[in-house]
Protein backbone atom coordinates (compact mmCIF):
# COMPACT_ATOMS: atom_id res chain seq x y z
CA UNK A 1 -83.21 27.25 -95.69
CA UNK A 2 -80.30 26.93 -98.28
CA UNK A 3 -78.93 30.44 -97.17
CA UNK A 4 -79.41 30.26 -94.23
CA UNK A 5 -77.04 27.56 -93.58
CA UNK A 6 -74.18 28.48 -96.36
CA UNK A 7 -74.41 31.62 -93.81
CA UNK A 8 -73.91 29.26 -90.63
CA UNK A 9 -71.00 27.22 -92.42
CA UNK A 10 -69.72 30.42 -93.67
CA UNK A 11 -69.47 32.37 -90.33
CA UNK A 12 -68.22 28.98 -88.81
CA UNK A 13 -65.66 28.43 -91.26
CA UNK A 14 -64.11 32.29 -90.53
CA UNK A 15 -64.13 31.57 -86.90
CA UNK A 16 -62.31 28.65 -87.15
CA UNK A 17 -59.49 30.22 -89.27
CA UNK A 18 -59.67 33.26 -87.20
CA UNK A 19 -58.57 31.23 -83.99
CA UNK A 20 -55.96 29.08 -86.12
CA UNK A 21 -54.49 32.82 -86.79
CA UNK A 22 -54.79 34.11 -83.37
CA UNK A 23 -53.11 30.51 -82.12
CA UNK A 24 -50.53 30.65 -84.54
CA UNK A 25 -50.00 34.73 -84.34
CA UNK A 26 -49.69 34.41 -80.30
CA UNK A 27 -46.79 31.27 -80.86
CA UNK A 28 -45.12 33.61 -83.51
CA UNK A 29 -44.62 36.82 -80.95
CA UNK A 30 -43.66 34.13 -78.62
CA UNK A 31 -40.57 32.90 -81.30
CA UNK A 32 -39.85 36.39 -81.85
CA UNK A 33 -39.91 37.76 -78.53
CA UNK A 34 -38.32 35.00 -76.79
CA UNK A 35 -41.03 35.76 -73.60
CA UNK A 36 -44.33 33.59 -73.16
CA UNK A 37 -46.07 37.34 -72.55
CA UNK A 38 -45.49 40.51 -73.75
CA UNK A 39 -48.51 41.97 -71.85
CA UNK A 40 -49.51 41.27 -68.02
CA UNK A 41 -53.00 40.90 -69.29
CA UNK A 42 -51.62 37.30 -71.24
CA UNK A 43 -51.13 35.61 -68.39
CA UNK A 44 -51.42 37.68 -65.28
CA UNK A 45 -49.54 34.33 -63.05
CA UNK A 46 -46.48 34.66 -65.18
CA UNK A 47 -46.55 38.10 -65.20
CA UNK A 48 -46.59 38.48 -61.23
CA UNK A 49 -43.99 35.90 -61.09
CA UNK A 50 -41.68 37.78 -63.52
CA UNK A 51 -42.31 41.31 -61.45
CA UNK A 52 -41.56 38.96 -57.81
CA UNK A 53 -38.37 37.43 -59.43
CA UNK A 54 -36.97 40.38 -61.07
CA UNK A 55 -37.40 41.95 -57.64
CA UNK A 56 -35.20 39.59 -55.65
CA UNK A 57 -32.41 39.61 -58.06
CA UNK A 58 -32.36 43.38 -57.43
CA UNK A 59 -32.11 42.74 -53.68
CA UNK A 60 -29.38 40.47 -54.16
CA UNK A 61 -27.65 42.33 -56.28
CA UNK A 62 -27.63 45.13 -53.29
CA UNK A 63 -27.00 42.26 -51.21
CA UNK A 64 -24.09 41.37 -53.21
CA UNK A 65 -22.82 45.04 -53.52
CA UNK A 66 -22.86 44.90 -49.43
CA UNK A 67 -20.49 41.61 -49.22
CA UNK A 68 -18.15 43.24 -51.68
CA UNK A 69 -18.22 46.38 -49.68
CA UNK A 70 -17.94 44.27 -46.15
CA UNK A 71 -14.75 42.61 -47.52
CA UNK A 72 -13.28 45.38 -48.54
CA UNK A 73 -13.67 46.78 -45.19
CA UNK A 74 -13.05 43.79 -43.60
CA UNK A 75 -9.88 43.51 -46.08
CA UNK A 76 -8.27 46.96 -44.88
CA UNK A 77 -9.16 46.31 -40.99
CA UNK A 78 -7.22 42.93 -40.71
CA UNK A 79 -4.51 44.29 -42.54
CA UNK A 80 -4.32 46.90 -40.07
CA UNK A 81 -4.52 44.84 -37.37
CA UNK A 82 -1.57 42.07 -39.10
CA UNK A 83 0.41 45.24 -38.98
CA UNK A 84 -0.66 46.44 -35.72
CA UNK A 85 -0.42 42.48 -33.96
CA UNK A 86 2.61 40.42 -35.89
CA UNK A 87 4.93 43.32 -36.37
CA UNK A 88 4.21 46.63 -33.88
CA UNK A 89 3.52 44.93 -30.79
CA UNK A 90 5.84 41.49 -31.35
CA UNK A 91 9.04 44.26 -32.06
CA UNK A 92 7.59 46.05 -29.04
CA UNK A 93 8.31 43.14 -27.24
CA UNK A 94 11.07 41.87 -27.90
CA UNK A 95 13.00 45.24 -27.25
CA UNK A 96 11.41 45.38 -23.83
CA UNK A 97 12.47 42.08 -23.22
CA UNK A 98 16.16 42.77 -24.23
CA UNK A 99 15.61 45.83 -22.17
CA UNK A 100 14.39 43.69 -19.03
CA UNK A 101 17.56 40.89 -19.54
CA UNK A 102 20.75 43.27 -20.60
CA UNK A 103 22.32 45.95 -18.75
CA UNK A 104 21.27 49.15 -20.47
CA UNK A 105 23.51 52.47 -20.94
CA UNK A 106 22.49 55.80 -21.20
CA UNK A 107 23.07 55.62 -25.04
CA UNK A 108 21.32 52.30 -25.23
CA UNK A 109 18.18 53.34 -23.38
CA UNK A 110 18.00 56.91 -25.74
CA UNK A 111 17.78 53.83 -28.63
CA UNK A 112 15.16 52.08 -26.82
CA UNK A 113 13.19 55.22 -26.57
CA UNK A 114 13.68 56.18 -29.94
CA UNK A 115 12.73 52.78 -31.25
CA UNK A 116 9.16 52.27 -28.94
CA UNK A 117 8.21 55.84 -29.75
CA UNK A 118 8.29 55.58 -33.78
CA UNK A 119 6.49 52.29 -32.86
CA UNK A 120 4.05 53.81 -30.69
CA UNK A 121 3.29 56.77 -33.97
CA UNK A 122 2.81 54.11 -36.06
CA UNK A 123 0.60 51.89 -33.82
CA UNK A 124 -1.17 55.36 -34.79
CA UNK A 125 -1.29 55.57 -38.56
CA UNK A 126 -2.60 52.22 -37.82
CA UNK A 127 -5.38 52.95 -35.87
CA UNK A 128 -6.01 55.99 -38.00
CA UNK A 129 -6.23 53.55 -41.29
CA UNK A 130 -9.35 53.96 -44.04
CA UNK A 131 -11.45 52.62 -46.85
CA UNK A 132 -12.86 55.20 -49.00
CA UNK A 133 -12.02 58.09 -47.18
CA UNK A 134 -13.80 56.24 -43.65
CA UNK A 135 -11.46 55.34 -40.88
CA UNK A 136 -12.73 51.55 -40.21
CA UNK A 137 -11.46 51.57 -36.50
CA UNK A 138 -14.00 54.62 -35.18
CA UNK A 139 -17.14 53.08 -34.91
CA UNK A 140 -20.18 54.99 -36.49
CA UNK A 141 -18.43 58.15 -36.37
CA UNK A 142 -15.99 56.99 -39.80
CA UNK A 143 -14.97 60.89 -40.19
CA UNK A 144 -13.06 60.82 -36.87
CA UNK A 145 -9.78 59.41 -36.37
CA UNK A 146 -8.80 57.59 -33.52
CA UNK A 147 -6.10 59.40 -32.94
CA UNK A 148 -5.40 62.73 -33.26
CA UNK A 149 -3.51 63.61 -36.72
CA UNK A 150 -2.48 67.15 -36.14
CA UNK A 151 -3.41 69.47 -32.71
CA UNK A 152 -6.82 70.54 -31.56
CA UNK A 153 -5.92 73.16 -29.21
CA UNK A 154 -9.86 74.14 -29.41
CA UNK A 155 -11.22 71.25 -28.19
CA UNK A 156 -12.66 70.69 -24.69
CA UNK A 157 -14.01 67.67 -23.10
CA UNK A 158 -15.44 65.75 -19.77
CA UNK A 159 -14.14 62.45 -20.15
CA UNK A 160 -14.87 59.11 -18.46
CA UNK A 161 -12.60 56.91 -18.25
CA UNK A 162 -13.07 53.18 -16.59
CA UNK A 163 -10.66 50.80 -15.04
CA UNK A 164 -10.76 47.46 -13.55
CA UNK A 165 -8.53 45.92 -10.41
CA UNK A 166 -6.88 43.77 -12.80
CA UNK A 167 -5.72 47.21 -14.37
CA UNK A 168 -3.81 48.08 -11.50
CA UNK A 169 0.15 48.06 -11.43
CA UNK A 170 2.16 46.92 -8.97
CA UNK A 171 5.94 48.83 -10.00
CA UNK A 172 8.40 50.89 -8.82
CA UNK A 173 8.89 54.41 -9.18
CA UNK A 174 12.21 56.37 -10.19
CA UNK A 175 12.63 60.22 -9.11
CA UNK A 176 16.21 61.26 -10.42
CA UNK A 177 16.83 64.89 -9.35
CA UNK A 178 19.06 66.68 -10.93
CA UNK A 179 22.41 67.87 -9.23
CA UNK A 180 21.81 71.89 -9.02
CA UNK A 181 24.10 73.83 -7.45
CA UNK A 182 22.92 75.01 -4.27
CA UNK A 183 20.99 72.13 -3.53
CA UNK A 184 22.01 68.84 -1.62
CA UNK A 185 23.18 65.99 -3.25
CA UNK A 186 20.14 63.56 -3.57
CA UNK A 187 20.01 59.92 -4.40
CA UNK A 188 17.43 58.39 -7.03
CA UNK A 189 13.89 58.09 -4.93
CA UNK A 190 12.35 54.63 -5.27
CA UNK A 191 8.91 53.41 -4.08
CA UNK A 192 6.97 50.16 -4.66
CA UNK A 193 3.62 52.03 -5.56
CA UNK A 194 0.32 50.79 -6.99
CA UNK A 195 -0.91 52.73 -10.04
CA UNK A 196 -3.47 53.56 -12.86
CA UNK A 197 -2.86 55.50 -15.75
CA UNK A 198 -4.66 57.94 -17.56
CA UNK A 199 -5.03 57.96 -21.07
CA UNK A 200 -4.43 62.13 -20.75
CA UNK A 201 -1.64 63.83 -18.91
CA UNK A 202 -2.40 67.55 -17.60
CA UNK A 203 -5.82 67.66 -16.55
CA UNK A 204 -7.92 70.82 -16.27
CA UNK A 205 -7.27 72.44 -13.19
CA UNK A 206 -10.45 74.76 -11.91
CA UNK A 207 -9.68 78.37 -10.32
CA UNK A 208 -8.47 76.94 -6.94
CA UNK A 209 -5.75 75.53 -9.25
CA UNK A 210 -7.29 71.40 -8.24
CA UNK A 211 -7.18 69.10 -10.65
CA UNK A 212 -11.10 68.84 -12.33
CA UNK A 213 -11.05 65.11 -12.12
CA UNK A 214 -12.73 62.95 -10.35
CA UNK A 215 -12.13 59.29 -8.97
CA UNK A 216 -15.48 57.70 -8.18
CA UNK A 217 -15.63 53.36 -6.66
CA UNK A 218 -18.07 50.98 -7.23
CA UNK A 219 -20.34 52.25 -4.96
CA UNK A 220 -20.51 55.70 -5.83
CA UNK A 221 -18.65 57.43 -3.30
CA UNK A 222 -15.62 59.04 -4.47
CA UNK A 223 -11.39 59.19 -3.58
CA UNK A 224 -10.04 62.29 -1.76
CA UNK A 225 -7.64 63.62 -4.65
CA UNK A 226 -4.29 64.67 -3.81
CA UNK A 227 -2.18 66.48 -6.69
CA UNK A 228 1.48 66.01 -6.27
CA UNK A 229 4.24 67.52 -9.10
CA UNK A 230 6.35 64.75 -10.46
CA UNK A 231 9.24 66.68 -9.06
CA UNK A 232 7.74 66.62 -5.10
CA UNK A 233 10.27 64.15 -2.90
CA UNK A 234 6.80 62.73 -1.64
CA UNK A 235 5.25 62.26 -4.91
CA UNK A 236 5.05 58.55 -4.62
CA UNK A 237 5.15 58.05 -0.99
CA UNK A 238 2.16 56.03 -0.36
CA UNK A 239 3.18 56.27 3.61
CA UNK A 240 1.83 59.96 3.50
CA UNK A 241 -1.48 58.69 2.49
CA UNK A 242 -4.06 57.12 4.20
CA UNK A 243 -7.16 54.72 2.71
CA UNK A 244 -9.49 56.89 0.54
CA UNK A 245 -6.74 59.05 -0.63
CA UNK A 246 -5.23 58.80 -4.28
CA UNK A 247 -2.59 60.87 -5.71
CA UNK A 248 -2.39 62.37 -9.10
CA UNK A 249 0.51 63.22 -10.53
CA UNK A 250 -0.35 65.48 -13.38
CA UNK A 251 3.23 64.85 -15.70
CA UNK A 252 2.47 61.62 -16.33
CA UNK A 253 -1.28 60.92 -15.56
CA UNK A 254 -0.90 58.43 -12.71
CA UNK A 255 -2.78 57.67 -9.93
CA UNK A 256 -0.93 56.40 -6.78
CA UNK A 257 -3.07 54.43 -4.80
CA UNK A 258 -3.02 53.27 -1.16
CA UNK A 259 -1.98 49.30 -0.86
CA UNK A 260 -5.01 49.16 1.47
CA UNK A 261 -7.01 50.37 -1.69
CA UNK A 262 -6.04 47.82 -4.09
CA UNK A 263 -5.63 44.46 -1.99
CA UNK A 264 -7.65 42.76 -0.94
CA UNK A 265 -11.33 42.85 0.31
CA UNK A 266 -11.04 46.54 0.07
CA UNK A 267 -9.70 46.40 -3.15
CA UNK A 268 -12.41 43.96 -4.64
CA UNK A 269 -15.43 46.67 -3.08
CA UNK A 270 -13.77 49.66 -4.63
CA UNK A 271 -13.57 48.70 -8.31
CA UNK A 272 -14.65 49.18 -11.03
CA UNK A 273 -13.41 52.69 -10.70
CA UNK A 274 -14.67 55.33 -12.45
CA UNK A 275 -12.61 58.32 -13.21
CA UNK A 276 -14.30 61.57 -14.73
CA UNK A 277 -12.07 64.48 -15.53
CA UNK A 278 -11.88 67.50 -18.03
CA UNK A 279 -8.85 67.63 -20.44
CA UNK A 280 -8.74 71.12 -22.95
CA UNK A 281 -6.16 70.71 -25.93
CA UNK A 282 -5.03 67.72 -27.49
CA UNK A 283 -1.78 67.18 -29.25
CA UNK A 284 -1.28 65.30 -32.34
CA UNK A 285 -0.70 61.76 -31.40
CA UNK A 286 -3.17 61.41 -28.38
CA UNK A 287 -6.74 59.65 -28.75
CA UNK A 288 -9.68 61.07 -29.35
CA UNK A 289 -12.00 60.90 -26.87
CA UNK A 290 -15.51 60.40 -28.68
CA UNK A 291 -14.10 57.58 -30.37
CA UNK A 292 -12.38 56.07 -27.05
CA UNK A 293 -14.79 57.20 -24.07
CA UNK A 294 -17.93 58.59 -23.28
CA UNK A 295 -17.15 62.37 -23.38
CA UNK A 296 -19.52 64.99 -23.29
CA UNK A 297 -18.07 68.05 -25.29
CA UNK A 298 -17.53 71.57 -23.33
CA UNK A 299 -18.48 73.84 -25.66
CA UNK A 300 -21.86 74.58 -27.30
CA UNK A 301 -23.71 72.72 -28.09
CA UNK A 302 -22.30 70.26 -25.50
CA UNK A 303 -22.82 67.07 -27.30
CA UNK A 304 -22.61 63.85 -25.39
CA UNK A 305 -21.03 60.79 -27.43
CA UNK A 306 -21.28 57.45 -25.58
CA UNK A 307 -19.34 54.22 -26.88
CA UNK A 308 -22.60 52.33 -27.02
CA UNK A 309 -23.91 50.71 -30.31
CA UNK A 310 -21.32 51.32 -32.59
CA UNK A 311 -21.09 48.62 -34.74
CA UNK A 312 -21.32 49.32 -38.57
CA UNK A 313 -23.33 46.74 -39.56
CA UNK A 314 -24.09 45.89 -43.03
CA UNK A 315 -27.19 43.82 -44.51
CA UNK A 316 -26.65 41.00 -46.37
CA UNK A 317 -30.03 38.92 -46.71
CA UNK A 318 -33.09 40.29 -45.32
CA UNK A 319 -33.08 40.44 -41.88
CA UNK A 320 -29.54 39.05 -41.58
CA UNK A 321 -26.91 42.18 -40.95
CA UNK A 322 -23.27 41.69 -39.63
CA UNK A 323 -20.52 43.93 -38.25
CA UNK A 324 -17.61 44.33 -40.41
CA UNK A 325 -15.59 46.95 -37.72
CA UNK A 326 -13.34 46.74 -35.03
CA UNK A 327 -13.03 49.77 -32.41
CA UNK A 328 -9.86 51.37 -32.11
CA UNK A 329 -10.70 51.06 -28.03
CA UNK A 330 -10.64 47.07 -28.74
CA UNK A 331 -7.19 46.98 -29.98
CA UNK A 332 -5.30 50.24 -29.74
CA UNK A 333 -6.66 50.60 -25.66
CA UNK A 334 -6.97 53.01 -23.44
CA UNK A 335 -4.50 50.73 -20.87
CA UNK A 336 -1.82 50.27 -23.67
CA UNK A 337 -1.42 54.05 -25.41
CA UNK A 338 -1.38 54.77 -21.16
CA UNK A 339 1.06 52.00 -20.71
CA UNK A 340 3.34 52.84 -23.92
CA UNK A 341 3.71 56.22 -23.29
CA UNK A 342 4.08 55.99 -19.77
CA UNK A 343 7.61 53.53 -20.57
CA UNK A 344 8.62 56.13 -22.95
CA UNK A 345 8.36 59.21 -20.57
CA UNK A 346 9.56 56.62 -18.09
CA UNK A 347 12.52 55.64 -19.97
CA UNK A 348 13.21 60.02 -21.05
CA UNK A 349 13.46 60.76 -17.56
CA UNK A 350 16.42 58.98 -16.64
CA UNK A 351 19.19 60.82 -16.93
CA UNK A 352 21.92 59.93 -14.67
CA UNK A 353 23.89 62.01 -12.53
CA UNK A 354 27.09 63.76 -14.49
CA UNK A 355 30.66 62.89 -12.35
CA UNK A 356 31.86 66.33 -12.73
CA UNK A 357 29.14 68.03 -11.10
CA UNK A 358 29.11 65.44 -8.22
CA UNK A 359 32.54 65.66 -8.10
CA UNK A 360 31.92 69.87 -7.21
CA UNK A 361 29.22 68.47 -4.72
CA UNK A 362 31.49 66.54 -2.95
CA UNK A 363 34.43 69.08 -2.63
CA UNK A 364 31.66 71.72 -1.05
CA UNK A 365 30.56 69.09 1.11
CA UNK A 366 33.64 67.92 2.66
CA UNK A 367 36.16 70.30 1.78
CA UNK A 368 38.93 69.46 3.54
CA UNK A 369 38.74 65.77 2.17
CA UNK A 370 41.77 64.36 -0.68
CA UNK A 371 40.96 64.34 -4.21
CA UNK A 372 40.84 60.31 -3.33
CA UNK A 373 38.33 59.96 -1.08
CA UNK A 374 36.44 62.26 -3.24
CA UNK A 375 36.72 59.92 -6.09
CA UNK A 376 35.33 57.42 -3.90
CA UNK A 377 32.46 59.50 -2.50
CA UNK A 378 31.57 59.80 -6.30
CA UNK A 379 31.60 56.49 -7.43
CA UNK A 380 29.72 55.07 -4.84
CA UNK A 381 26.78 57.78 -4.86
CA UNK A 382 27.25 56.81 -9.07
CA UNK A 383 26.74 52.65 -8.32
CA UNK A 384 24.48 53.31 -5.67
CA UNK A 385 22.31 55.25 -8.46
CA UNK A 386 22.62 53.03 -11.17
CA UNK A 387 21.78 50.37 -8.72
CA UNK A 388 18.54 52.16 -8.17
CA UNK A 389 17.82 52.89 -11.49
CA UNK A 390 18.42 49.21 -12.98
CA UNK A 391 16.00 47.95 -9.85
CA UNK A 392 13.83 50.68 -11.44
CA UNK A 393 13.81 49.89 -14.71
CA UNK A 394 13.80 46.28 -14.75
CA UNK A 395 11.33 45.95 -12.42
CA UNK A 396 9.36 48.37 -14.89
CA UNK A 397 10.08 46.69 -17.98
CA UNK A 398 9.05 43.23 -17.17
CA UNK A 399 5.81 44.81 -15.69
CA UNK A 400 5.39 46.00 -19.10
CA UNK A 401 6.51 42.55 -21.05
CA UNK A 402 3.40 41.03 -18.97
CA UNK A 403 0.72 43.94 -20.12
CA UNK A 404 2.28 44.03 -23.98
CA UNK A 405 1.35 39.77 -23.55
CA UNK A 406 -2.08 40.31 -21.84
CA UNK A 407 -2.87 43.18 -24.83
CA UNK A 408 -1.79 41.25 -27.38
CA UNK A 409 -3.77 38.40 -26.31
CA UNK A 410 -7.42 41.18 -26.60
CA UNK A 411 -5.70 42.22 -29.97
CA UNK A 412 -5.97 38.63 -31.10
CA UNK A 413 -9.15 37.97 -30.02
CA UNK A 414 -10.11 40.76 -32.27
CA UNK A 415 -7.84 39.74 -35.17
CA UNK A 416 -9.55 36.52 -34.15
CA UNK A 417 -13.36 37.85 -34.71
CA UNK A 418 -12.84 39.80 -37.66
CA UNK A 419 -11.43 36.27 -39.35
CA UNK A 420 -14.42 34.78 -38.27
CA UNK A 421 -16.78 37.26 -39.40
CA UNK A 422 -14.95 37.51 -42.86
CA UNK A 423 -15.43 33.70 -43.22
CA UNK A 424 -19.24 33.89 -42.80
CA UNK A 425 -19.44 36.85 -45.35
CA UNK A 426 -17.46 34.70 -47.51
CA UNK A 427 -19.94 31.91 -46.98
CA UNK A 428 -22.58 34.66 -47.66
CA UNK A 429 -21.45 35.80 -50.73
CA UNK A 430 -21.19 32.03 -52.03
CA UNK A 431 -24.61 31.70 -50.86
CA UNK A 432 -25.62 35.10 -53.14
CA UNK A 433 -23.43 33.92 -55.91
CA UNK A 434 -25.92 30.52 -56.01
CA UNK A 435 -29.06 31.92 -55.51
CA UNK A 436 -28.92 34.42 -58.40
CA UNK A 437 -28.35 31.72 -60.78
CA UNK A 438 -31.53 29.88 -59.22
CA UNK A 439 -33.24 33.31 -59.47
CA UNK A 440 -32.65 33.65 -63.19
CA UNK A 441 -32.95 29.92 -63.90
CA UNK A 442 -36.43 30.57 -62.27
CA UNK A 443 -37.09 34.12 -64.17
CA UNK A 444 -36.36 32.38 -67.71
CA UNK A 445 -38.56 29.11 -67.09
CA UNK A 446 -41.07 31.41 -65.98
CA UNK A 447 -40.70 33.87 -69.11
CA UNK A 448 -38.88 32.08 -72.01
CA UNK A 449 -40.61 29.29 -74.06
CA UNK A 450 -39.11 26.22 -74.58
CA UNK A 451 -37.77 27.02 -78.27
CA UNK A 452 -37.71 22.81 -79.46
CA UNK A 453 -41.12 22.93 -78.18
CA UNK A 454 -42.60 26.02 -79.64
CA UNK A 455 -41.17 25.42 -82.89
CA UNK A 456 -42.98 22.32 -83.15
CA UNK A 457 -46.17 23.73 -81.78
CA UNK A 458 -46.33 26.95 -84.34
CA UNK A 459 -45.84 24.18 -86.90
CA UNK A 460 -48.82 22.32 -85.80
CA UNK A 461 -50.08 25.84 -85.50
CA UNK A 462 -49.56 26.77 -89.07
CA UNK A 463 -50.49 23.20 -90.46
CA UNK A 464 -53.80 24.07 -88.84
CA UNK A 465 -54.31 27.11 -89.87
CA UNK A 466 -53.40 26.12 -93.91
CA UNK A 467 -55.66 23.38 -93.33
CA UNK A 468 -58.60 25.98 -92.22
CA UNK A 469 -58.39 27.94 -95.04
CA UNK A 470 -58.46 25.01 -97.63
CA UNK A 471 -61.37 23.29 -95.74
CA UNK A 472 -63.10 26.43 -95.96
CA UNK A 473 -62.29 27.51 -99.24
CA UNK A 474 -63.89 23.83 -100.68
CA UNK A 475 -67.13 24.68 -98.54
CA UNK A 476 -67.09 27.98 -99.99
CA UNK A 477 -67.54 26.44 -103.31
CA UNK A 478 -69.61 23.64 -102.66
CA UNK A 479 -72.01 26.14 -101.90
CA UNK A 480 -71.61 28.68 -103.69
CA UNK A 481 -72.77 26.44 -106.38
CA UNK A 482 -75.62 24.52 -105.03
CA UNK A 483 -76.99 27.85 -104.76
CA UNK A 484 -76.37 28.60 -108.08
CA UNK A 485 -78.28 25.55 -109.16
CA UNK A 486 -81.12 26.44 -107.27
């Protein structure tokens, strides 16, 4: 009976300090390895909890990366757009509206021109602007520029292009002929006309020699199109027209509408006008038409690119994504490269009749007249032509002054947007910032001990196990020599 229960105390005894070890031995890989578990089996809760935690700080991290790459983007657009808004079109201004107030001479107009057309290339390079190799004004398609960098004489497409009755302007137009011998002499031609403007001069032609374009109302039914050289004496007379009719002058792109057309009741059924026409070969400097229309492209394998859903949105939270682009057919329009170019080729063609050569006119005409009355026939056929050419022109340029002011004010709703949406990702970003130092303030109480605390508890631990083995070392001999006695 003896044995049997040295045996029991004995086996007890080895338990106990067993589990003292395993106590203190589990706090000790704790101290040393600075993690509550260092196998999912030790505590499968913590361990889920580490795998769930280190999880979202990986998706913020990506988050993160996203906001960083936003801004950037973000970064390079508005610059663009400062560029493009406070400096390109405010100095585009303010020379048309020294143009529209002061008297211009030849040699001051060939500065204007100058001036708005090395404005108009670099409203360009603007548009044409990247981050990491990506243009950030096309859209989806980041490895096209807006516009055209060198020629494409290759390139075919069917465009669409859309306009609205606010679009529509109400000008004058200048024909200057020049003074060839031969011919009569011929005054400046003016008309009031009513216009829209192509983004494309030159449209295809098919093998009649029309024009492959077509200029389609609200209601489906379409314009009878009458082409008319720039050079025609008729070319803006609306008078040979009737309702329904709409000239195109292929030089410059414009459409010459009927006042009937425009005004109105009639006016307010026909738009929004659609106009759908084919243009092969584009010339550095123009835009490119799958970033600025719905074109479909004429040669195999005829791929159709429409303007829809082309915002580059990036993800920063799960299921919250933002845009970070503007289009280039937001802020560098259709309207104003038509309406920029236009007062460019506008302001190139006006070259005023030479004196000399009138002066040969006049003697054919009335040869038997003084050098006198000459003299006067020339000078008043010269102030009767600048007279029609500054009626022209200013009437033109402060036409222009009020479309630079209503584009400006779509560019700075942009400029506007973009602020706004760089704000938010701001806010975002503070937002990611904070919760990954919750995240790993969570991760470490989940996986790191409290050091004060296990210190004191693989004290206790070791105080317990000491005690153990001294307990069970005086049992040991306490009966290991009662058994002796017996």
């Amino acid at each position: 009976m003896l044995r049997v229960t040295s045996s029991m105390m004995t086996n007890n005894m080895m338990v106990n300090v067993n589990r003292s070890m395993r106590n203190m031995d589990a706090l000790s890989q704790q101290f040393f390895s600075n993690n509550k578990v260092t196998a999912p089996s030790d505590n499968p809760i913590i361990a889920a909890r580490a795998m769930q935690f280190r999880t979202n700080l990986v998706h913020n991290a990506n988050f993160q990366t996203n906001v960083d790459n936003g801004l950037a983007w973000m970064d390079v657009t508005e610059s663009a757009m400062d560029g493009f808004m406070q400096t390109l079109m405010m100095e585009a201004r303010d020379l048309v509206h020294r143009a529209a107030n002061d008297p211009m001479a030849l040699e001051d107009r060939n500065a204007l021109m100058t001036a708005l057309r090395s404005m108009f290339e670099q409203m360009g390079l603007q548009m044409n602007s990247q981050f990491a190799g990506r243009f950030v004004f096309s859209g989806l398609r980041t490895d096209q520029p807006p516009i055209f960098d060198r020629d494409q004489p290759n390139l075919s497409y069917e465009i669409t292009q859309n306009f609205n009755l606010r679009d529509v302007e109400r000008t004058r137009s200048l024909q200057i002929f020049p003074q060839v011998p031969g011919n009569p002499v011929q005054l400046p031609v003016v008309h009031d006309i009513q216009i829209l403007k192509l983004a494309y001069t030159n449209v295809d032609l098919d093998a009649g020699g029309n024009p492959i374009l077509d200029v389609v109302r609200a209601d489906g039914s379409s314009f009878n199109v009458i082409m008319r050289s720039v050079n025609d004496l008729d070319a803006y007379d609306t008078s040979t027209i009737s309702p329904g009719d709409v000239i195109y002058i292929p030089e410059t792109g414009e459409l010459v509408f009927h006042v009937d057309d425009v005004t109105g009741a009639g006016g307010q059924d026909n738009f929004p006008i659609q106009t759908i026409f084919d243009r092969t070969g584009f010339s550095r400097g123009e835009l490119n038409p799958i970033v600025h229309f719905t074109s479909t492209d004429r040669n195999p394998p005829n791929l159709t690119f429409t303007m829809d859903n082309q915002d580059l949105e990036f993800e920063f939270s799960s299921h919250t994504k933002l845009p970070v682009n503007v289009l280039a057919k937001d802020v560098l329009t259709d309207k104003l490269f038509a309406d920029m170019r236009r007062l460019i080729d506008f302001i190139g063609s006006i070259i005023p009749s030479d004196p000399d050569v009138l002066r040969e006119f006049y003697r054919d005409l009335f040869p038997n007249a003084s050098e006198g009355e000459i003299s006067t026939e020339v000078e008043r056929h010269l102030s009767e032509e600048k007279a029609f050419i500054n009626s022209a022109m200013n009437d033109r340029f402060n036409n222009m002054l009020f479309l630079i002011d209503r584009h400006s004010a779509q560019i700075r709703t942009q400029w506007t947007d973009i602020g706004s949406r760089g704000r938010r990702l701001e806010l975002i970003q503070n937002r990611l910032e904070t919760d990954e130092g919750s995240l790993f303030r969570l991760m470490s109480n989940n996986e790191n001990p409290d050091m004060a605390r296990l210190t004191t508890l693989l004290a206790t631990a070791e105080q317990q196990y000491m005690s153990a083995i001294r307990v069970g070392t005086n049992i040991i001999n306490v009966t290991l020599a009662n058994f002796i006695q017996i």
